[in-house]
PDB file of N, CA and C in Angstrom:
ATOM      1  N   UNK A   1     -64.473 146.868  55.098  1.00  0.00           N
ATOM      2  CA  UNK A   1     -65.168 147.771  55.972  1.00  0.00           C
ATOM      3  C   UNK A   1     -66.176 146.979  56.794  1.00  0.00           C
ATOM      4  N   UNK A   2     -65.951 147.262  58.080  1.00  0.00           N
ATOM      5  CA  UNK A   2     -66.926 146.678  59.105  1.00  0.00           C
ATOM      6  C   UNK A   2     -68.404 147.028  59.217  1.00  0.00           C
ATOM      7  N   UNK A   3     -69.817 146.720  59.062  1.00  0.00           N
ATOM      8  CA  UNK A   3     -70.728 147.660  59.153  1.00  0.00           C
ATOM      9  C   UNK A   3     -71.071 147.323  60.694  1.00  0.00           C
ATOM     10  N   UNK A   4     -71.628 147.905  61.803  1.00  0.00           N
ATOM     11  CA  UNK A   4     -72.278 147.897  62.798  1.00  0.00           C
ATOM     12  C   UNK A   4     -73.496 147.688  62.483  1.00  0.00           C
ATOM     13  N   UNK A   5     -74.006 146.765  63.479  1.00  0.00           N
ATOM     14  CA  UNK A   5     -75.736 146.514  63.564  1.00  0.00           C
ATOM     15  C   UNK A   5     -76.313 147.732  64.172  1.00  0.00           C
ATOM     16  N   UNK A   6     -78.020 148.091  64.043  1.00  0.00           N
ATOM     17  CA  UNK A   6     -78.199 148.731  64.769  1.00  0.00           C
ATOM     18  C   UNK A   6     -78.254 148.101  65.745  1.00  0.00           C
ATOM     19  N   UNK A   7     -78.549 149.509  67.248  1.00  0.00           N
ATOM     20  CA  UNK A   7     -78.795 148.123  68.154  1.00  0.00           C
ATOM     21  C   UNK A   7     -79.664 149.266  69.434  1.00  0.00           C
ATOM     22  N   UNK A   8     -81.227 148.889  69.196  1.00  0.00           N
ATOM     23  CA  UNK A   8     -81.959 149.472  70.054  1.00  0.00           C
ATOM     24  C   UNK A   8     -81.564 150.629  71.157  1.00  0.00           C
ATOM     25  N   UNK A   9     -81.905 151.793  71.342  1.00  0.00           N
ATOM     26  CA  UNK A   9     -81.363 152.565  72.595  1.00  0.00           C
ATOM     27  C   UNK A   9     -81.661 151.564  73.937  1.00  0.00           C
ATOM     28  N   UNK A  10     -82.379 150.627  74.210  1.00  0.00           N
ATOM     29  CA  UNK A  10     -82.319 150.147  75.540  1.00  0.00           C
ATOM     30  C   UNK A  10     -81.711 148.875  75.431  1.00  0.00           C
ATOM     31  N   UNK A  11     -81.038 148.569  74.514  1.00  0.00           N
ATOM     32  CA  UNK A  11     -79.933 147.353  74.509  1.00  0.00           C
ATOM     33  C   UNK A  11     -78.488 147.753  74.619  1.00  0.00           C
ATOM     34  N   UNK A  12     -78.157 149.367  74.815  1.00  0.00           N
ATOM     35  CA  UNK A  12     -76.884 149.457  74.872  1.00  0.00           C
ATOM     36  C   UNK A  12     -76.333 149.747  76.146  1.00  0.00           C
ATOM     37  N   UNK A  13     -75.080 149.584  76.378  1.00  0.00           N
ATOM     38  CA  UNK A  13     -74.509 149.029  76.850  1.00  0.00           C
ATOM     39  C   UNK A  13     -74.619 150.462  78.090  1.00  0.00           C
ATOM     40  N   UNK A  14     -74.870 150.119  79.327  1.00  0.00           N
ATOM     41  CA  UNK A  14     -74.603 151.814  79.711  1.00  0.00           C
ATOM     42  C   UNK A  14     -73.453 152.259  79.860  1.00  0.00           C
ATOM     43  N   UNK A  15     -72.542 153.697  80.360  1.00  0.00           N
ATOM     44  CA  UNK A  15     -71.574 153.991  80.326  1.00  0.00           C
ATOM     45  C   UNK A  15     -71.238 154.687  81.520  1.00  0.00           C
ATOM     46  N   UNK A  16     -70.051 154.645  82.211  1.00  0.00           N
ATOM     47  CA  UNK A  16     -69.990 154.665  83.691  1.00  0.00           C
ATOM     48  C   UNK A  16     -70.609 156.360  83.785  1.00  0.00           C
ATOM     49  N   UNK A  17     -70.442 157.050  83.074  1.00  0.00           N
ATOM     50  CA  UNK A  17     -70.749 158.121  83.356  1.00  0.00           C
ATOM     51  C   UNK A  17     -72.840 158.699  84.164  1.00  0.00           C
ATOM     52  N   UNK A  18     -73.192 157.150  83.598  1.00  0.00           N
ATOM     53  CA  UNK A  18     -74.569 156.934  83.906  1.00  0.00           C
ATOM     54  C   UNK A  18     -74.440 156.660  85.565  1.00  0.00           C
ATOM     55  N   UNK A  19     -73.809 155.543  86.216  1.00  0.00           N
ATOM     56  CA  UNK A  19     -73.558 155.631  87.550  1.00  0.00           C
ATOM     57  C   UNK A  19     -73.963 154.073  87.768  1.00  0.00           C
ATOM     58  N   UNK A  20     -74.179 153.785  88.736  1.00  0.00           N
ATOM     59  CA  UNK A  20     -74.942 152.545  89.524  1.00  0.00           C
ATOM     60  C   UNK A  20     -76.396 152.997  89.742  1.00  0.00           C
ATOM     61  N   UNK A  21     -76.901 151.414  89.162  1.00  0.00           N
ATOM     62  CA  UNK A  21     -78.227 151.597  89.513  1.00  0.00           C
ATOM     63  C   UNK A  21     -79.111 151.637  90.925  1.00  0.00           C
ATOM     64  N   UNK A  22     -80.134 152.021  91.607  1.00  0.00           N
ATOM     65  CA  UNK A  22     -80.335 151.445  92.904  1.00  0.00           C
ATOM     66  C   UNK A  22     -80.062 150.342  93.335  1.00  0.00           C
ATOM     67  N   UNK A  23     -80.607 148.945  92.453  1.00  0.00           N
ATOM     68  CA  UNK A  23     -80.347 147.621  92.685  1.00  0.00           C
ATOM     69  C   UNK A  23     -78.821 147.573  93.488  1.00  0.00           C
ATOM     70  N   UNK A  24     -78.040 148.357  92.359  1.00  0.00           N
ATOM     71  CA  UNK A  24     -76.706 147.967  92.337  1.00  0.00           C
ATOM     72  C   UNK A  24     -76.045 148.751  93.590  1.00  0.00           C
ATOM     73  N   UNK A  25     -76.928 149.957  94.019  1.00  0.00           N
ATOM     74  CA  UNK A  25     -76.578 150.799  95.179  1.00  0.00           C
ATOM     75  C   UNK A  25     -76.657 149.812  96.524  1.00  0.00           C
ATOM     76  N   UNK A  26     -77.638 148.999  96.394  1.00  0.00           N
ATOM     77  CA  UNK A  26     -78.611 148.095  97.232  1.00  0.00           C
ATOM     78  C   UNK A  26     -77.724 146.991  97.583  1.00  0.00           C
ATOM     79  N   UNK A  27     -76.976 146.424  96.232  1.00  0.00           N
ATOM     80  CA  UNK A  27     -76.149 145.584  96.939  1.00  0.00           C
ATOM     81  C   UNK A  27     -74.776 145.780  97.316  1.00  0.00           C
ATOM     82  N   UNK A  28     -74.484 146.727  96.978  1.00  0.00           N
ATOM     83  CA  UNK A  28     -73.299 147.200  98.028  1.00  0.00           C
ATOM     84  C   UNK A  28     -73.509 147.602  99.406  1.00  0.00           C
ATOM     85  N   UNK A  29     -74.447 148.064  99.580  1.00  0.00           N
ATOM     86  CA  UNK A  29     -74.610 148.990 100.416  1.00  0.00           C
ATOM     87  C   UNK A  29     -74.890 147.379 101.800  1.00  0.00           C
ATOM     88  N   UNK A  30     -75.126 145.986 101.210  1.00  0.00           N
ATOM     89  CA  UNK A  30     -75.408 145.207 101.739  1.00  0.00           C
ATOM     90  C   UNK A  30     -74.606 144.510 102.215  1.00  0.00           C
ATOM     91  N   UNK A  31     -73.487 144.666 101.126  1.00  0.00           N
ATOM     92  CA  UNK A  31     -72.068 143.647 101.216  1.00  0.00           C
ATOM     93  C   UNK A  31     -71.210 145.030 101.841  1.00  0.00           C
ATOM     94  N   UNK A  32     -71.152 145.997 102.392  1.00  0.00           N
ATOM     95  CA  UNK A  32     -70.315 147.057 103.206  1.00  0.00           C
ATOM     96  C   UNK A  32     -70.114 146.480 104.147  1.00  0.00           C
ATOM     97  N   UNK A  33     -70.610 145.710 105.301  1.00  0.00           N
ATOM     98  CA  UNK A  33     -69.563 145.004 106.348  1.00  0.00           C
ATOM     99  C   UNK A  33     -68.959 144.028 106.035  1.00  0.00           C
ATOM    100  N   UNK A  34     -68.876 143.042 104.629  1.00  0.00           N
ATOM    101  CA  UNK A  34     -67.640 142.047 104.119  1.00  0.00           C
ATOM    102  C   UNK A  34     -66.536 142.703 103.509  1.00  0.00           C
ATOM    103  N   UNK A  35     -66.854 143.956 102.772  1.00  0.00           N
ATOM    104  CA  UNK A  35     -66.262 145.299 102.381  1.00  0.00           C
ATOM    105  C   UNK A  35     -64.800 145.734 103.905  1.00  0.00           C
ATOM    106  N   UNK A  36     -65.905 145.767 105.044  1.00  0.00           N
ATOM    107  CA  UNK A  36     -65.263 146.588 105.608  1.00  0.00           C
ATOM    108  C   UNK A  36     -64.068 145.690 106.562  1.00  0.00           C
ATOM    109  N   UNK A  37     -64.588 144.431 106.250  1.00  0.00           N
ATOM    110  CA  UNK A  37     -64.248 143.295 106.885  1.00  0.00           C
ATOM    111  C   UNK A  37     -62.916 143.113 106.634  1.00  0.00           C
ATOM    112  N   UNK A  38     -62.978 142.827 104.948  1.00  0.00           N
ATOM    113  CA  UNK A  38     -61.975 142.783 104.466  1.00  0.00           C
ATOM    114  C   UNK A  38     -60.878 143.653 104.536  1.00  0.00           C
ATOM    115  N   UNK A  39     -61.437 144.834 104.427  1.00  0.00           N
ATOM    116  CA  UNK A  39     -60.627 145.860 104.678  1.00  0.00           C
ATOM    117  C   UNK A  39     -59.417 146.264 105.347  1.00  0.00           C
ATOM    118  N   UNK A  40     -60.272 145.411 107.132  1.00  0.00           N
ATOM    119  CA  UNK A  40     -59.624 145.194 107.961  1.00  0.00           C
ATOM    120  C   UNK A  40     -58.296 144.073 107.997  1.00  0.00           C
ATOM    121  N   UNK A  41     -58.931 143.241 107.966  1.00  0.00           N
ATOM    122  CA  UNK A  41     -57.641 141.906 107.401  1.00  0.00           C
ATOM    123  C   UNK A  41     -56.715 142.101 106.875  1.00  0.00           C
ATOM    124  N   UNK A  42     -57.171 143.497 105.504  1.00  0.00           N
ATOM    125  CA  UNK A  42     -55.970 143.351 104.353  1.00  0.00           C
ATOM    126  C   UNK A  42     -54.512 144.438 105.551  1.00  0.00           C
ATOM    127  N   UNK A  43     -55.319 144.869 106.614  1.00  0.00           N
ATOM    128  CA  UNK A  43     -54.778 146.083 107.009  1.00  0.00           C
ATOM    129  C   UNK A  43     -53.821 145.644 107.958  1.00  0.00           C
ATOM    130  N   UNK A  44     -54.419 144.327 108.588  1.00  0.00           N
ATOM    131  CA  UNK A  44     -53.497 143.465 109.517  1.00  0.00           C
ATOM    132  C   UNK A  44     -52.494 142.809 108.650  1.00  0.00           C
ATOM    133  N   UNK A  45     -52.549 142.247 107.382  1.00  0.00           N
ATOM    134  CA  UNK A  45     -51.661 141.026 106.957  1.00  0.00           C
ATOM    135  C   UNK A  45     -50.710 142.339 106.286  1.00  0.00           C
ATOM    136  N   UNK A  46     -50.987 143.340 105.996  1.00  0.00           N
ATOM    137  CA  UNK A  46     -50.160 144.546 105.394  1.00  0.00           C
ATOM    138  C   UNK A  46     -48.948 144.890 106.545  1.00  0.00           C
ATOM    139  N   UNK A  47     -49.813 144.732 108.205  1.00  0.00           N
ATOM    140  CA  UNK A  47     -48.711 145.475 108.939  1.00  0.00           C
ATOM    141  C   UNK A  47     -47.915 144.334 109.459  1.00  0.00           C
ATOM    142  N   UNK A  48     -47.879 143.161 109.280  1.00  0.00           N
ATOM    143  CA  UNK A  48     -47.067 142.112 109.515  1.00  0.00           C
ATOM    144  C   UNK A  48     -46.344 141.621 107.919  1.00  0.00           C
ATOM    145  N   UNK A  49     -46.538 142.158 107.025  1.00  0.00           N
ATOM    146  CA  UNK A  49     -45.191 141.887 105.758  1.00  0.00           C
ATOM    147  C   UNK A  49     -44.179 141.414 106.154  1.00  0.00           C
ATOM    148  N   UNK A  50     -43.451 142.768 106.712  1.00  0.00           N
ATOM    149  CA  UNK A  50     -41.872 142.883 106.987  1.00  0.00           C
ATOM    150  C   UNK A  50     -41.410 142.702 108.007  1.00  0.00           C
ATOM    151  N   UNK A  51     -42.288 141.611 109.493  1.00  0.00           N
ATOM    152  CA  UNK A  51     -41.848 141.958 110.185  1.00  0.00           C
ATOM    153  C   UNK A  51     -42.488 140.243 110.906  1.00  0.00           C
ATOM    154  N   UNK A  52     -41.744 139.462 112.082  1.00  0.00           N
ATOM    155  CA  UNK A  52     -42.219 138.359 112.405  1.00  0.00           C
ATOM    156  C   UNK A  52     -43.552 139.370 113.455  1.00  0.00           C
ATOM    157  N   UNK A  53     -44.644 138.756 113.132  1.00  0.00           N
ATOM    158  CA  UNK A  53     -45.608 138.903 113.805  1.00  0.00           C
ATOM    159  C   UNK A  53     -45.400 138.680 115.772  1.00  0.00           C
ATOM    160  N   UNK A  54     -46.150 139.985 116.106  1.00  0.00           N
ATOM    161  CA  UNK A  54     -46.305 138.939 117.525  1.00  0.00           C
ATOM    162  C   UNK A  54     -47.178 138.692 118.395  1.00  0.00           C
ATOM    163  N   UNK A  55     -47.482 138.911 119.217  1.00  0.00           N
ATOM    164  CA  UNK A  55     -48.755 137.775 119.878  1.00  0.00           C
ATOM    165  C   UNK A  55     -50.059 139.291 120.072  1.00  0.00           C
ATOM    166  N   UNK A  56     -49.188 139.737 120.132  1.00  0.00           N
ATOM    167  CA  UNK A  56     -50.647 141.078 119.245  1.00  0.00           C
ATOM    168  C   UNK A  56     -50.904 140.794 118.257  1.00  0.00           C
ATOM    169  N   UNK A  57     -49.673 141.442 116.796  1.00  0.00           N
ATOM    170  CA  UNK A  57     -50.287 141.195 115.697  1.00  0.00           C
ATOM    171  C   UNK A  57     -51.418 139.504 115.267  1.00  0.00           C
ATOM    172  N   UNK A  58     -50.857 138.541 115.853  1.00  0.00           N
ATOM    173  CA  UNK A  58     -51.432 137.732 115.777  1.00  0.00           C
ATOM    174  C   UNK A  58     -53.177 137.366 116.295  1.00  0.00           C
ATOM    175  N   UNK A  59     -53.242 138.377 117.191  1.00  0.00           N
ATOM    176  CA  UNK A  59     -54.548 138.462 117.727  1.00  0.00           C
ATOM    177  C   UNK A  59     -55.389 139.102 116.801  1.00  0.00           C
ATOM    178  N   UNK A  60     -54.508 140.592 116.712  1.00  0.00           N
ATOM    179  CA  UNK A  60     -55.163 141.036 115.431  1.00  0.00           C
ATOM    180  C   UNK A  60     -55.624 140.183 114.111  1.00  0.00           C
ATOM    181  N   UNK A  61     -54.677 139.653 113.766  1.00  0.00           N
ATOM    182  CA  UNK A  61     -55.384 138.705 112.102  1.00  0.00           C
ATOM    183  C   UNK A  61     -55.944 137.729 112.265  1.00  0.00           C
ATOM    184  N   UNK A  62     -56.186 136.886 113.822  1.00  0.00           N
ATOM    185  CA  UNK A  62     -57.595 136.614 113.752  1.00  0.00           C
ATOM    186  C   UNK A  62     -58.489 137.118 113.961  1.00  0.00           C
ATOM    187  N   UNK A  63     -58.765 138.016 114.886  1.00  0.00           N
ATOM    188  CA  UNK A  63     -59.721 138.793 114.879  1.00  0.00           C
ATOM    189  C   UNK A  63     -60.337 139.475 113.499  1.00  0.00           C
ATOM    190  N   UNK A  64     -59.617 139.654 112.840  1.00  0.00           N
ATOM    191  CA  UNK A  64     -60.056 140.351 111.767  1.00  0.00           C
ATOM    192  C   UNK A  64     -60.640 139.060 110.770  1.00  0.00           C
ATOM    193  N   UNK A  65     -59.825 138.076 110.950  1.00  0.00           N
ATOM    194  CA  UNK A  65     -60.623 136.710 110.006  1.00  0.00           C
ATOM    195  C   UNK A  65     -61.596 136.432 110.311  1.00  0.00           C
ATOM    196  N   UNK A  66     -62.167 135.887 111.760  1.00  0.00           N
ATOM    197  CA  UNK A  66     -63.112 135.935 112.658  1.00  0.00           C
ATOM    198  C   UNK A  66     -64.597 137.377 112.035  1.00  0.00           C
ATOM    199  N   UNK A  67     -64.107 138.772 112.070  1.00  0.00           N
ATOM    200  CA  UNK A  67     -64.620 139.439 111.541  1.00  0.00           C
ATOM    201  C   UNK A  67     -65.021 139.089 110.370  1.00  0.00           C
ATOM    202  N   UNK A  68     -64.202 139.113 109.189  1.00  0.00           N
ATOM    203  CA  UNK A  68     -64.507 138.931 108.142  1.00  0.00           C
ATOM    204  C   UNK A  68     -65.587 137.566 107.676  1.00  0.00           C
ATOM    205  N   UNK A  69     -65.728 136.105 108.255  1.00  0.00           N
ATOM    206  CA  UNK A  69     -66.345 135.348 108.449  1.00  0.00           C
ATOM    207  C   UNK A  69     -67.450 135.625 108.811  1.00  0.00           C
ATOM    208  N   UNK A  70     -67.813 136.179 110.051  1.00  0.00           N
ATOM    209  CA  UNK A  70     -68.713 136.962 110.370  1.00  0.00           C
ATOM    210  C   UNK A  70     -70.035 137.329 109.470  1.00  0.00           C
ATOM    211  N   UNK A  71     -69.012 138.390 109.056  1.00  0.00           N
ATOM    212  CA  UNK A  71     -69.856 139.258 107.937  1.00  0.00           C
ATOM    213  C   UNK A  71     -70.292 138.368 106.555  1.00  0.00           C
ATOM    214  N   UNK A  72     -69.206 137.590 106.393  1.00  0.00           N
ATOM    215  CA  UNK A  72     -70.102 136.662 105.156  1.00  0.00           C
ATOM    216  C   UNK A  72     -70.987 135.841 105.579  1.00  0.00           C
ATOM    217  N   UNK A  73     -70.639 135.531 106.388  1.00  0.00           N
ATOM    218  CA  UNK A  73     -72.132 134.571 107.251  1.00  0.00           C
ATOM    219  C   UNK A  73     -73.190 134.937 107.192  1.00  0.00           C
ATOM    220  N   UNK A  74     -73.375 136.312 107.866  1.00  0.00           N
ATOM    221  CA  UNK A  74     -74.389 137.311 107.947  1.00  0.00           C
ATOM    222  C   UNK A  74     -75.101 137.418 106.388  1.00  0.00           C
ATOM    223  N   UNK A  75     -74.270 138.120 105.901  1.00  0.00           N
ATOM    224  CA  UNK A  75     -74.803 138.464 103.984  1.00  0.00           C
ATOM    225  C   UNK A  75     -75.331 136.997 103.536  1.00  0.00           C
ATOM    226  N   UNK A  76     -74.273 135.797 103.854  1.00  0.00           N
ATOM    227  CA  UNK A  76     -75.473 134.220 103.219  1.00  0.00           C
ATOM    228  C   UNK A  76     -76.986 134.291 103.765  1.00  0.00           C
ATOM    229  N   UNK A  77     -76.800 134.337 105.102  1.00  0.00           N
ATOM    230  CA  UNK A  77     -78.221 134.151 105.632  1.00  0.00           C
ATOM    231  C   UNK A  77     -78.956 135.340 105.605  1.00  0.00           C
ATOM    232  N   UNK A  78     -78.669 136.290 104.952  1.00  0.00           N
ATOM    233  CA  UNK A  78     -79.511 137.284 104.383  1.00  0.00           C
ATOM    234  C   UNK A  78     -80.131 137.065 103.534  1.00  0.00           C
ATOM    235  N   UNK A  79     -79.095 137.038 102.413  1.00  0.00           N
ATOM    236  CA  UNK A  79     -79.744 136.572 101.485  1.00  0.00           C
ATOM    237  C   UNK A  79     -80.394 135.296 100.503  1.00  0.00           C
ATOM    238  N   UNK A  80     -80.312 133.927 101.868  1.00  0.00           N
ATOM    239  CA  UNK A  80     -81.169 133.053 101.839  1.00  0.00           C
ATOM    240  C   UNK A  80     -82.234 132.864 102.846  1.00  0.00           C
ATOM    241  N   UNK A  81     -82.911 133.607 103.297  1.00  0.00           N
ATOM    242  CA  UNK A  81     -83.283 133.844 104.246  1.00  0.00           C
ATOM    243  C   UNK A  81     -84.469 133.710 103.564  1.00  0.00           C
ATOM    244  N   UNK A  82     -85.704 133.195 103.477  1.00  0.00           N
ATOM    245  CA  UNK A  82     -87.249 134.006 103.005  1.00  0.00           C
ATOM    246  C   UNK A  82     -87.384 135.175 103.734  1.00  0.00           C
ATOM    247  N   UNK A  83     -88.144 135.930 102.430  1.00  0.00           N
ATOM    248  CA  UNK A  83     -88.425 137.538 102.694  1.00  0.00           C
ATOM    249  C   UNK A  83     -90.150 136.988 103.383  1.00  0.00           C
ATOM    250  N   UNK A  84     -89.941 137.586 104.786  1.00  0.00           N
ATOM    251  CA  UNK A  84     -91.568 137.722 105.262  1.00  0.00           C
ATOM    252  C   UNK A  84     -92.184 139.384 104.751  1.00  0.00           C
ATOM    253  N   UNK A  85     -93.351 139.130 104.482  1.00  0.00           N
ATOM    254  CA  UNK A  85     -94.056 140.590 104.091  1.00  0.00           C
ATOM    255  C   UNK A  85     -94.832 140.622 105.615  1.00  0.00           C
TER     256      UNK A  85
END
């Protein structure tokens, strides 16, 4: 027989039913244009699968890489950025 430790009410583990914390609201809500970035990309390389790309689609998936770069760029130098008060 296994016994369990106790284990403090603020050491356990939370449970999704609790939700995201602000922090955690905070950093999504930060990373939503690499989110949306991506999004985009996955939406271009999806509609060229089955098919030889052509000098549209191709505009499209850089553009959308270009985008997506973008936006991570942005979020690095955000968040190395010093915070001025």
């Amino acid at each position: 027989m296994n016994v369990l430790p106790l284990i403090p009410r603020s050491h356990t583990p939370r449970t999704p039913a609790d939700g995201p914390s602000a922090a955690e609201l905070d950093a999504i809500e930060d990373e939503m244009p690499v989110i949306d970035a991506e999004v985009e990309l996955l939406d271009a390389q999806i509609a060229v699968l089955d098919r030889t790309p052509s000098e549209l689609d191709g505009q499209r998936l850089r553009r959308a890489r270009r985008r997506l770069l973008a936006a991570r760029r942005a979020l690095a130098n955000q968040h190395s950025a010093p915070e001025v008060a």
